[in-house]
Protein backbone atom coordinates (compact mmCIF):
# COMPACT_ATOMS: atom_id res chain seq x y z
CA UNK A 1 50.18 -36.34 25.45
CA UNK A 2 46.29 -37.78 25.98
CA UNK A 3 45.78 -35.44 28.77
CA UNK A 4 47.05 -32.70 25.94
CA UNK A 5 44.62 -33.98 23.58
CA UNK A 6 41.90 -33.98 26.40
CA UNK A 7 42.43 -29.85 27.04
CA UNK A 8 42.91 -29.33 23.74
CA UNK A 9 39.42 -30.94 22.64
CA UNK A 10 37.83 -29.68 25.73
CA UNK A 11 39.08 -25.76 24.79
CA UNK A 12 37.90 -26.47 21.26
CA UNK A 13 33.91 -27.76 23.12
CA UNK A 14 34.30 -24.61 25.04
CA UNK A 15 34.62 -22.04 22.28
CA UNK A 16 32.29 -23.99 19.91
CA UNK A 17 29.65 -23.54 22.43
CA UNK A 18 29.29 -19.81 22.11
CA UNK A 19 27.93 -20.33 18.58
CA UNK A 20 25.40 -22.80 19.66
CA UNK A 21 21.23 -22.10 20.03
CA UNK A 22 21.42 -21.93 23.73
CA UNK A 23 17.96 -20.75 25.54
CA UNK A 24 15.96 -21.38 28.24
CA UNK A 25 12.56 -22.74 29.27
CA UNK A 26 9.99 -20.51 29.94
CA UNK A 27 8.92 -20.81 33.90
CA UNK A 28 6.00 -21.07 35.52
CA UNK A 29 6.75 -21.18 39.30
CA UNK A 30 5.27 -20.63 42.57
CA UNK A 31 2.75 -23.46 44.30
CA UNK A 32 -0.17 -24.33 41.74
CA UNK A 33 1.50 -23.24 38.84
CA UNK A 34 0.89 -26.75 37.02
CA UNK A 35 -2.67 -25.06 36.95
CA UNK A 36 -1.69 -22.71 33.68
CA UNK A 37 0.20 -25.40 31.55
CA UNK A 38 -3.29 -26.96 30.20
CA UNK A 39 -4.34 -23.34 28.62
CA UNK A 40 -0.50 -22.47 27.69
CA UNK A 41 -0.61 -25.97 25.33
CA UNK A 42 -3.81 -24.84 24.07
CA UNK A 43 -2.46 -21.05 23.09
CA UNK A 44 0.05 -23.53 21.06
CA UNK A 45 -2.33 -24.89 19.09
CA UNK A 46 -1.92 -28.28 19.88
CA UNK A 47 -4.99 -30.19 20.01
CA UNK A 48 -3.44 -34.06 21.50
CA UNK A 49 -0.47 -34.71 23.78
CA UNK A 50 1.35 -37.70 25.36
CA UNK A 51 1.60 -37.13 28.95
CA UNK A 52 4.99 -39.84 29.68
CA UNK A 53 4.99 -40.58 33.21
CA UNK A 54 5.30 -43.42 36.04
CA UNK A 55 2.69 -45.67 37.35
CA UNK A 56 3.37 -44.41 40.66
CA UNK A 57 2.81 -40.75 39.61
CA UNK A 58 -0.73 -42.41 38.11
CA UNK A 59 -1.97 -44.19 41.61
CA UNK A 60 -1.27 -41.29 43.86
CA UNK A 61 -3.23 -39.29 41.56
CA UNK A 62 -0.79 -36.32 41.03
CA UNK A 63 -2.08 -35.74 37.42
CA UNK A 64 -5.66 -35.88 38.27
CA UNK A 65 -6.23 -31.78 38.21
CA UNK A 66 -3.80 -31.60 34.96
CA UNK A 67 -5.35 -33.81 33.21
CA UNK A 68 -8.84 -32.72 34.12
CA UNK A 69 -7.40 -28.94 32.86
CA UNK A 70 -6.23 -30.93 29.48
CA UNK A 71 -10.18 -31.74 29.03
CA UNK A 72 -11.55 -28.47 30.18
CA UNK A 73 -8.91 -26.53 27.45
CA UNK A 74 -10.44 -29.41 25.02
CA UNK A 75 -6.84 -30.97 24.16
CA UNK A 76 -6.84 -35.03 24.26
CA UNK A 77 -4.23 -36.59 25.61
CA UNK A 78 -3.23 -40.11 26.12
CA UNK A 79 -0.91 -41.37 29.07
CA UNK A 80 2.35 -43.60 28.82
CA UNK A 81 3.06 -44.34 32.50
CA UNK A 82 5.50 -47.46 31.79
CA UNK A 83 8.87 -45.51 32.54
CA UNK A 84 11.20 -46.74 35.25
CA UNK A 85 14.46 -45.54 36.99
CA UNK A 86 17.35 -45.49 34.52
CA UNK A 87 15.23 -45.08 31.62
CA UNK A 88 15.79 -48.25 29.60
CA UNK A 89 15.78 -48.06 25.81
CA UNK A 90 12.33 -50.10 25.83
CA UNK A 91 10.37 -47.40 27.47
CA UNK A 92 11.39 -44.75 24.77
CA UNK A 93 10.22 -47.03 21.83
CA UNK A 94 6.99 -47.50 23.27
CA UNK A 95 6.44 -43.98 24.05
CA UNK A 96 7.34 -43.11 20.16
CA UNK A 97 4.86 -45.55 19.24
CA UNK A 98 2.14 -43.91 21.42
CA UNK A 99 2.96 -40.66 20.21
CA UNK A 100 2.53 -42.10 16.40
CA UNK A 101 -0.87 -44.14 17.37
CA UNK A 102 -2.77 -41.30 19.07
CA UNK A 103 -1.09 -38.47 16.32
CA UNK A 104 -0.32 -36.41 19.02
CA UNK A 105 1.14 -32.79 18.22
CA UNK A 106 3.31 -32.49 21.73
CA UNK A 107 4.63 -34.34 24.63
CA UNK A 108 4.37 -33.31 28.47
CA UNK A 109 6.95 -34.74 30.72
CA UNK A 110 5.27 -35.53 33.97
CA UNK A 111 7.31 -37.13 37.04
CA UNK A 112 11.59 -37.28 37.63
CA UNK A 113 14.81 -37.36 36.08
CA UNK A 114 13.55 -40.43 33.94
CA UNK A 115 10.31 -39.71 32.64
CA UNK A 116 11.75 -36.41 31.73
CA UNK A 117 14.59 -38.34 29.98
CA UNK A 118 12.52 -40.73 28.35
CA UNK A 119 10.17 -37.96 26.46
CA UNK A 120 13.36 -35.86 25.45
CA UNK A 121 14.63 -39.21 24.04
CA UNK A 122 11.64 -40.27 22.36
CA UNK A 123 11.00 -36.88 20.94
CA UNK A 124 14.21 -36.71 19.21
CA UNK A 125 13.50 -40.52 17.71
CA UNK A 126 10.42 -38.93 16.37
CA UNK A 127 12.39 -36.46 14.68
CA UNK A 128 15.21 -38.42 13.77
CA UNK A 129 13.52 -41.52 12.99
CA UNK A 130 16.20 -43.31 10.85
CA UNK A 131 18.76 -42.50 13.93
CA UNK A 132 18.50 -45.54 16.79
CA UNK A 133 19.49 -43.98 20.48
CA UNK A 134 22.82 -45.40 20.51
CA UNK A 135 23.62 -43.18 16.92
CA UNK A 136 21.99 -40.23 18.39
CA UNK A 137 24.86 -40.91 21.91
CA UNK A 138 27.57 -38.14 22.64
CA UNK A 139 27.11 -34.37 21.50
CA UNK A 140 24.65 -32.48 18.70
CA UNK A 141 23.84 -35.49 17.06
CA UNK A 142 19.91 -34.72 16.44
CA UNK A 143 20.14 -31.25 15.14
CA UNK A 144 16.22 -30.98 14.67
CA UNK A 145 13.39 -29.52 16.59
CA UNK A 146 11.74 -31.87 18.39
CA UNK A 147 7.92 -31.59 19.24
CA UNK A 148 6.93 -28.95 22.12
CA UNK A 149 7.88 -30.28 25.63
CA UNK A 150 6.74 -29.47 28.64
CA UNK A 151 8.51 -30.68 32.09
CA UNK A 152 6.80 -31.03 34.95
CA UNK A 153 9.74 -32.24 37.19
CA UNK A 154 8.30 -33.99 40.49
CA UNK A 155 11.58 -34.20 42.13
CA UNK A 156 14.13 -31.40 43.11
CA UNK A 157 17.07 -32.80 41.68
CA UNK A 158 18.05 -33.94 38.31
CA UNK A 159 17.86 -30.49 36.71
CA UNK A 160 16.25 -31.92 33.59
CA UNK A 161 13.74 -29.38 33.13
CA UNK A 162 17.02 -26.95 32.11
CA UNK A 163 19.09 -28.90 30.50
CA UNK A 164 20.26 -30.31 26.96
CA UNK A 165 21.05 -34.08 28.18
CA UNK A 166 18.86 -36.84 28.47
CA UNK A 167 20.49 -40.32 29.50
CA UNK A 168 18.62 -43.54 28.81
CA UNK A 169 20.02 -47.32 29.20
CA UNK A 170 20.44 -50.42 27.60
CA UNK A 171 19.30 -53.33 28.83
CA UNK A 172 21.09 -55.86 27.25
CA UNK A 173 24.49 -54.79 27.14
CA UNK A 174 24.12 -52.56 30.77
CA UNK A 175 25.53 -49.53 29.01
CA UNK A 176 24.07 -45.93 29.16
CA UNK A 177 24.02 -43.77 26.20
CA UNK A 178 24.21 -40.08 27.14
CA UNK A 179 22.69 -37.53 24.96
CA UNK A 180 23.59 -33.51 24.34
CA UNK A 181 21.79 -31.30 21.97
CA UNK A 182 20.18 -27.92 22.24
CA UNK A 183 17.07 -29.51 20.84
CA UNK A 184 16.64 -31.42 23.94
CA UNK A 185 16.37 -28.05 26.33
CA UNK A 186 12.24 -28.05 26.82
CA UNK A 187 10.04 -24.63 25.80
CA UNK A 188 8.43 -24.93 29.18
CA UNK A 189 9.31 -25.95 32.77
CA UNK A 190 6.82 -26.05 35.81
CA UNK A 191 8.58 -25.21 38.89
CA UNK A 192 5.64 -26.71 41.41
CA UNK A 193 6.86 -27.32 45.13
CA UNK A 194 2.87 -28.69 45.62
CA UNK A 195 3.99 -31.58 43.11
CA UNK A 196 7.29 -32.42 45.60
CA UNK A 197 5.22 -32.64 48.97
CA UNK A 198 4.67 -36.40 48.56
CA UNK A 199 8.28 -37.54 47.73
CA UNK A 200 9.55 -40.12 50.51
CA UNK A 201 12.49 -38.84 52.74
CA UNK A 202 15.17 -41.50 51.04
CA UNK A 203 13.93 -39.82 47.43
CA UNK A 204 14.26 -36.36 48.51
CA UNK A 205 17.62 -37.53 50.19
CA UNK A 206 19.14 -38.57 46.85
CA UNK A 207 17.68 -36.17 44.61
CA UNK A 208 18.64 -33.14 46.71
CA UNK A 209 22.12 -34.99 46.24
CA UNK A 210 22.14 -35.25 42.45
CA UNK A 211 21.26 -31.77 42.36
CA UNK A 212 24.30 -30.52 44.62
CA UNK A 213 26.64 -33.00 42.60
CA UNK A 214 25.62 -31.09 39.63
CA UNK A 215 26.49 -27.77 40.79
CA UNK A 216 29.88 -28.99 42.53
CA UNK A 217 31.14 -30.45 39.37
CA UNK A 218 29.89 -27.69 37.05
CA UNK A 219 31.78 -25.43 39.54
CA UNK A 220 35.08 -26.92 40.14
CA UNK A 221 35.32 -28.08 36.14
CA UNK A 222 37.27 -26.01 33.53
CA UNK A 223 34.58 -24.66 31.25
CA UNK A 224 32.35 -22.60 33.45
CA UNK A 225 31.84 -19.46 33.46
CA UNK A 226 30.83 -16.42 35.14
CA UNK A 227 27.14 -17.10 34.64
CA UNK A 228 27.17 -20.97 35.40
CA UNK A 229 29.80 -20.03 38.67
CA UNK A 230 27.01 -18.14 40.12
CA UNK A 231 24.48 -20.58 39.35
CA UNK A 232 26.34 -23.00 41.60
CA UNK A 233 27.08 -21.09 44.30
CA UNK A 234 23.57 -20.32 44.37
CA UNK A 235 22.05 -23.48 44.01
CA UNK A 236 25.08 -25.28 46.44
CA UNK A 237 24.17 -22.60 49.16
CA UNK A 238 19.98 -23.23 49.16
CA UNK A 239 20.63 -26.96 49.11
CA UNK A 240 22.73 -26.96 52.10
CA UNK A 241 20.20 -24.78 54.07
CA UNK A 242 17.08 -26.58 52.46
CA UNK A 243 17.60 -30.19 51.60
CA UNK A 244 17.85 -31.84 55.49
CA UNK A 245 14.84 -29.29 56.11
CA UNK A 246 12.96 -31.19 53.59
CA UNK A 247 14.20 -34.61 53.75
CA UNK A 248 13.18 -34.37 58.05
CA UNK A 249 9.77 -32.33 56.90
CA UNK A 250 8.73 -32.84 53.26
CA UNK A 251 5.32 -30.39 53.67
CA UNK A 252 7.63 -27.27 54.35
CA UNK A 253 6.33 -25.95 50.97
CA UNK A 254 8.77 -22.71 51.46
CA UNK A 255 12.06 -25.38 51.64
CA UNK A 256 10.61 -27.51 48.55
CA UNK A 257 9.98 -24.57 46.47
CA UNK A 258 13.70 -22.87 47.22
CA UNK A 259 15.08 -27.06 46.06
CA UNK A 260 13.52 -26.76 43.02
CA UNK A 261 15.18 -23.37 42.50
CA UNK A 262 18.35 -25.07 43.34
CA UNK A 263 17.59 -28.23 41.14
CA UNK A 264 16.88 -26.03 38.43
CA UNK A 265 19.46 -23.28 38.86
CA UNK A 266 22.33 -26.83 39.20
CA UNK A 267 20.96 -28.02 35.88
CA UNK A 268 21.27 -24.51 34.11
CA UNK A 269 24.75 -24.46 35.54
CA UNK A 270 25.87 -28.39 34.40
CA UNK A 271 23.97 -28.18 30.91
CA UNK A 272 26.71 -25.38 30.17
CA UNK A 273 29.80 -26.13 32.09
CA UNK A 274 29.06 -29.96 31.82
CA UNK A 275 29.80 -32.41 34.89
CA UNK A 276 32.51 -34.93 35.46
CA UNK A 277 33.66 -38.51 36.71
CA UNK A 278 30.96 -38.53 39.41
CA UNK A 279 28.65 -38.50 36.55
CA UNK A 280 30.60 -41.03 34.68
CA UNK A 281 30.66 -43.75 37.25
CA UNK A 282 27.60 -43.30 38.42
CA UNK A 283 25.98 -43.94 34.63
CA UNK A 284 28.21 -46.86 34.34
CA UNK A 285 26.92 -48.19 38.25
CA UNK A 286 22.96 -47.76 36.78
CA UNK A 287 23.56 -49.11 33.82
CA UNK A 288 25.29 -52.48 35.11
CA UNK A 289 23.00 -52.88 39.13
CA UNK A 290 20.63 -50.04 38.60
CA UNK A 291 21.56 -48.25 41.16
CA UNK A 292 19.15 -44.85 41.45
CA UNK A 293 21.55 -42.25 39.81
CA UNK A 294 20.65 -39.23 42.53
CA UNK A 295 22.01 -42.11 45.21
CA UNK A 296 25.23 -43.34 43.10
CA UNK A 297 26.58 -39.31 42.85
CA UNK A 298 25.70 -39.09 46.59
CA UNK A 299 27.52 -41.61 47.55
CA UNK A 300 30.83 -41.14 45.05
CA UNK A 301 31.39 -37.72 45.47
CA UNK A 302 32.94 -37.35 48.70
CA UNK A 303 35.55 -39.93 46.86
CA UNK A 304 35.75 -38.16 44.20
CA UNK A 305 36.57 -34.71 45.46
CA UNK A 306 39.05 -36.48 47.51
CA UNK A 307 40.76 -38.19 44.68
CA UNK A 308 41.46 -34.73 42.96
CA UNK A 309 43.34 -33.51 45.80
CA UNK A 310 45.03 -30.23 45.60
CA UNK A 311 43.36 -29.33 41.69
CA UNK A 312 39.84 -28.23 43.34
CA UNK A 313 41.08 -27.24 46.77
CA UNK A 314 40.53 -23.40 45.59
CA UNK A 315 36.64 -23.78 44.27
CA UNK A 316 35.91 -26.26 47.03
CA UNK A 317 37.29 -23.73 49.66
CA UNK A 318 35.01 -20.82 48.26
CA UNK A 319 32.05 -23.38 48.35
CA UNK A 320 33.12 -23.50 51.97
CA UNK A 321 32.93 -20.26 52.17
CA UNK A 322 29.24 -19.94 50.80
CA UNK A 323 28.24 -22.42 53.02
CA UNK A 324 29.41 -20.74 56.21
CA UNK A 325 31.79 -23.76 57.52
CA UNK A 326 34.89 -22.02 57.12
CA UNK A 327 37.53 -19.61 59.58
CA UNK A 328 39.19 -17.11 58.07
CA UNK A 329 42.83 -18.75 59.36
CA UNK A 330 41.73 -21.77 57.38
CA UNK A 331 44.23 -22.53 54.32
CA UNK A 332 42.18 -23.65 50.92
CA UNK A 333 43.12 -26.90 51.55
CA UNK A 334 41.20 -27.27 55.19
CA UNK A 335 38.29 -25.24 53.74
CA UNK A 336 38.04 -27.83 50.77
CA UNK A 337 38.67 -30.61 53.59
CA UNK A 338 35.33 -29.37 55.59
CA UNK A 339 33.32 -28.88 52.23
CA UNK A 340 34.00 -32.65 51.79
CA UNK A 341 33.24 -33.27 55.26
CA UNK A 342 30.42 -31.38 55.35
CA UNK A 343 28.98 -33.39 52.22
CA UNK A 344 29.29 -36.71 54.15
CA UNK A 345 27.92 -35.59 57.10
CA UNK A 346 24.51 -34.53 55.36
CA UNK A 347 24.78 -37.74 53.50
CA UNK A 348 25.18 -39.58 57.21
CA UNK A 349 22.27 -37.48 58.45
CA UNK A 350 19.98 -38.23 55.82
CA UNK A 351 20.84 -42.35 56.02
CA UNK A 352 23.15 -42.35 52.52
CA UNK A 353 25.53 -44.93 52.58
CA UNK A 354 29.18 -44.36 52.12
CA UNK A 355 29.56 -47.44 50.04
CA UNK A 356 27.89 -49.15 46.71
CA UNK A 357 27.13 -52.92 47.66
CA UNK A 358 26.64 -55.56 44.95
CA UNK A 359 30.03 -54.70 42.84
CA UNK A 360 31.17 -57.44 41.41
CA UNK A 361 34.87 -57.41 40.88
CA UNK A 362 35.09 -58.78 37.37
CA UNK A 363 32.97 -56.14 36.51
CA UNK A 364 35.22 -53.03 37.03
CA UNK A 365 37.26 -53.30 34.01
CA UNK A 366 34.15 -52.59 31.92
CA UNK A 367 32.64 -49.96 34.11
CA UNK A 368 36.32 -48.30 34.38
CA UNK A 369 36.09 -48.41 30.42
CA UNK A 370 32.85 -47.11 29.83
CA UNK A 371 33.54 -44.67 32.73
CA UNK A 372 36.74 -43.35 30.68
CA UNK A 373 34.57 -42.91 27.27
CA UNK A 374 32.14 -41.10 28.69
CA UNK A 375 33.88 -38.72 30.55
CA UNK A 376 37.76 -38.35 28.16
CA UNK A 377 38.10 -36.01 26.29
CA UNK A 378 34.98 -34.61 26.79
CA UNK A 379 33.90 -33.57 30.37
CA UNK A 380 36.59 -30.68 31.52
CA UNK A 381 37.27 -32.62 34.91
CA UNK A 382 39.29 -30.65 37.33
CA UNK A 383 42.09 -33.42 36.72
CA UNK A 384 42.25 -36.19 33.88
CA UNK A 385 42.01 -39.71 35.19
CA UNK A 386 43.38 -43.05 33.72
CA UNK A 387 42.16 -46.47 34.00
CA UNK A 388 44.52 -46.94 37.24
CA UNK A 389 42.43 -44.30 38.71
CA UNK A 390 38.64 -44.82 38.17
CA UNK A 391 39.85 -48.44 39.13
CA UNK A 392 41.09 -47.54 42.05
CA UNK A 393 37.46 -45.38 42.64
CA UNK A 394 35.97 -48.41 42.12
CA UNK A 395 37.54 -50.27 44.45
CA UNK A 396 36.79 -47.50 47.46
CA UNK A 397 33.38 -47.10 46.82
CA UNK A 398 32.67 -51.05 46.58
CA UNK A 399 30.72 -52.10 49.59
């Protein structure tokens, strides 16, 4: 019966989202691009932004020519560079309050996954300011424009440029509050490779990772479609011949720029066809230790894909097939086998673990709970799970 009510709510998401305001950010691509946001804002008429960023971001001086084309274009700006991996609830209220104290008319997101996150987030508190983040959790529950956005992704992974989520975390209570609304989607991504040059091999690594995790599990769920199909198999094929390239050689500026075509294509494909329980345990993994998120879906997947068994041995085995690892004698099931093979041996290659260390065992039946509300009834998984299961996940991936 629950895995009845699962479908049935998941068929009911899946028809409901035709009616919805879907779009897309407008691009600018190519190396340099970042150049042209400064006069874009100003053909906007906005005269102040909050650039939300990292202090890392700040000391390597990655901004410096943006925000020098901010002055030239005559548009002030002020800089929030507090935010940290998993995006805690704290750096979202401070970046509201900047955005309130400087009057600003637009936000730029300047750095990963989590700076992105945190100015979606904060720009939906300053619409919705009688809504805290934990009321504004789960699906369409902002409803409202929010103020321009601008992403300027600095990593090739997280697909938040595209996409209508934004995940931030709680502190206190270790829980992550996932958020989906068409309001989140920004007006205007910059696909720079230039801006990716400087990531570290281990960040490029686990990126590149979230990225393919988010086109596997858009691909093998049960609400894709012809559209978001093809935007996996496109972005899983130009990670698997791009992402070691970059992780052994981060200055190839032709491999960087085809990742953030895969990062981006991944996220168009996930914001539609959603993701799954790799997703799920991972939030639940950087909300408790704070594990990066990119490195938690690395290292679960393999698992993962495994635990399904026979239910995604038919997408897995065309993935296979895209990828170039397969015989034509090969059954599904031993082309799905060398997909997931093939995953841990780039993992291996680019020094990913194979397990999480630091789980503490009388943690689990909290993370297997929050796992399960997050993901039932709403993510259309290949295969419903029960407790017994993302337990037993829990207990294979614990170093």
């Amino acid at each position: 019966m629950y895995t009845m009510y699962c479908r049935s709510y998941q068929n009911i998401m899946k028809v409901a989202s035709y009616a919805l305001p879907w779009r897309e950010p407008k691009l600018l691509e190519g190396e340099n691009s970042l150049s042209k946001l400064p006069k874009i804002i100003n053909e906007q008429k906005i005269e102040s932004v909050l650039v939300i960023t990292d202090k890392d971001i700040v000391a390597i001086g990655l901004m410096d020519g943006f925000l020098k084309g901010l002055e030239d274009e005559g548009i002030k700006f002020v800089v929030y560079d507090k935010t940290v991996p998993n995006t805690p609830i704290e750096n979202v209220e401070e970046a509201v309050k900047f955005y309130k104290e400087h009057n600003c008319q637009g936000i730029v997101a300047f750095g990963g996954g989590s700076s992105i996150d945190c100015a979606k987030i904060a720009g939906a508190r300053i619409v919705r300011p009688n809504k805290s983040v934990p009321q504004m959790k789960g699906v369409l529950k902002i409803v409202k424009k929010l103020p321009p956005l601008f992403a300027v992704p600095t990593t090739s992974g997280t697909g938040a440029e595209a996409t209508l989520a934004a995940v931030c975390s709680d502190t206190n209570t270790f829980e992550k509050y996932p958020l989906m609304d068409t309001s989140l989607i920004p007006q205007y991504a910059v696909l720079d490779p230039s801006l990716t040059v400087k990531l570290p091999p281990h960040l490029t690594a686990a990126t590149g990772m979230d990225a393919l995790t988010h086109a596997i599990e858009a691909y093998i769920g049960r609400s894709n479609t012809k559209m978001t199909k093809q935007w996996s198999l496109e972005a899983t094929k130009i990670i698997f011949e791009n992402l070691y390239k970059v992780y052994k050689n981060g200055t190839n500026i032709t491999a960087r720029k085809k990742m953030q075509k895969a990062a981006y294509l991944a996220g168009m494909a996930f914001t539609r066809a959603y993701v799954g329980y790799v997703h799920a345990i991972a939030h639940t993994l950087g909300g408790f230790y704070n594990v990066p998120h990119g490195l938690a879906n690395a290292i679960i997947l393999p698992y993962v894909l495994d635990y399904y068994g026979s239910t995604v041995h038919e997408p897995l085995a065309e993935l296979a097939d895209v990828i170039k690892i397969s015989n034509e004698t090969d059954s599904s099931e031993q082309k799905a086998q060398k997909f997931i093979q093939a995953i841990r041996d780039l993992n291996e290659k680019m020094e990913i673990p194979n397990k999480v260390n630091g789980i503490i065992d009388r943690d689990i039946p909290l993370m297997v709970q929050r796992a399960l509300e997050e993901s039932n009834p709403l993510y259309p998984v290949p295969k419903i799970l029960f407790k017994e299961d993302i337990s037993e996940l829990f207990q294979k991936i614990k170093g």
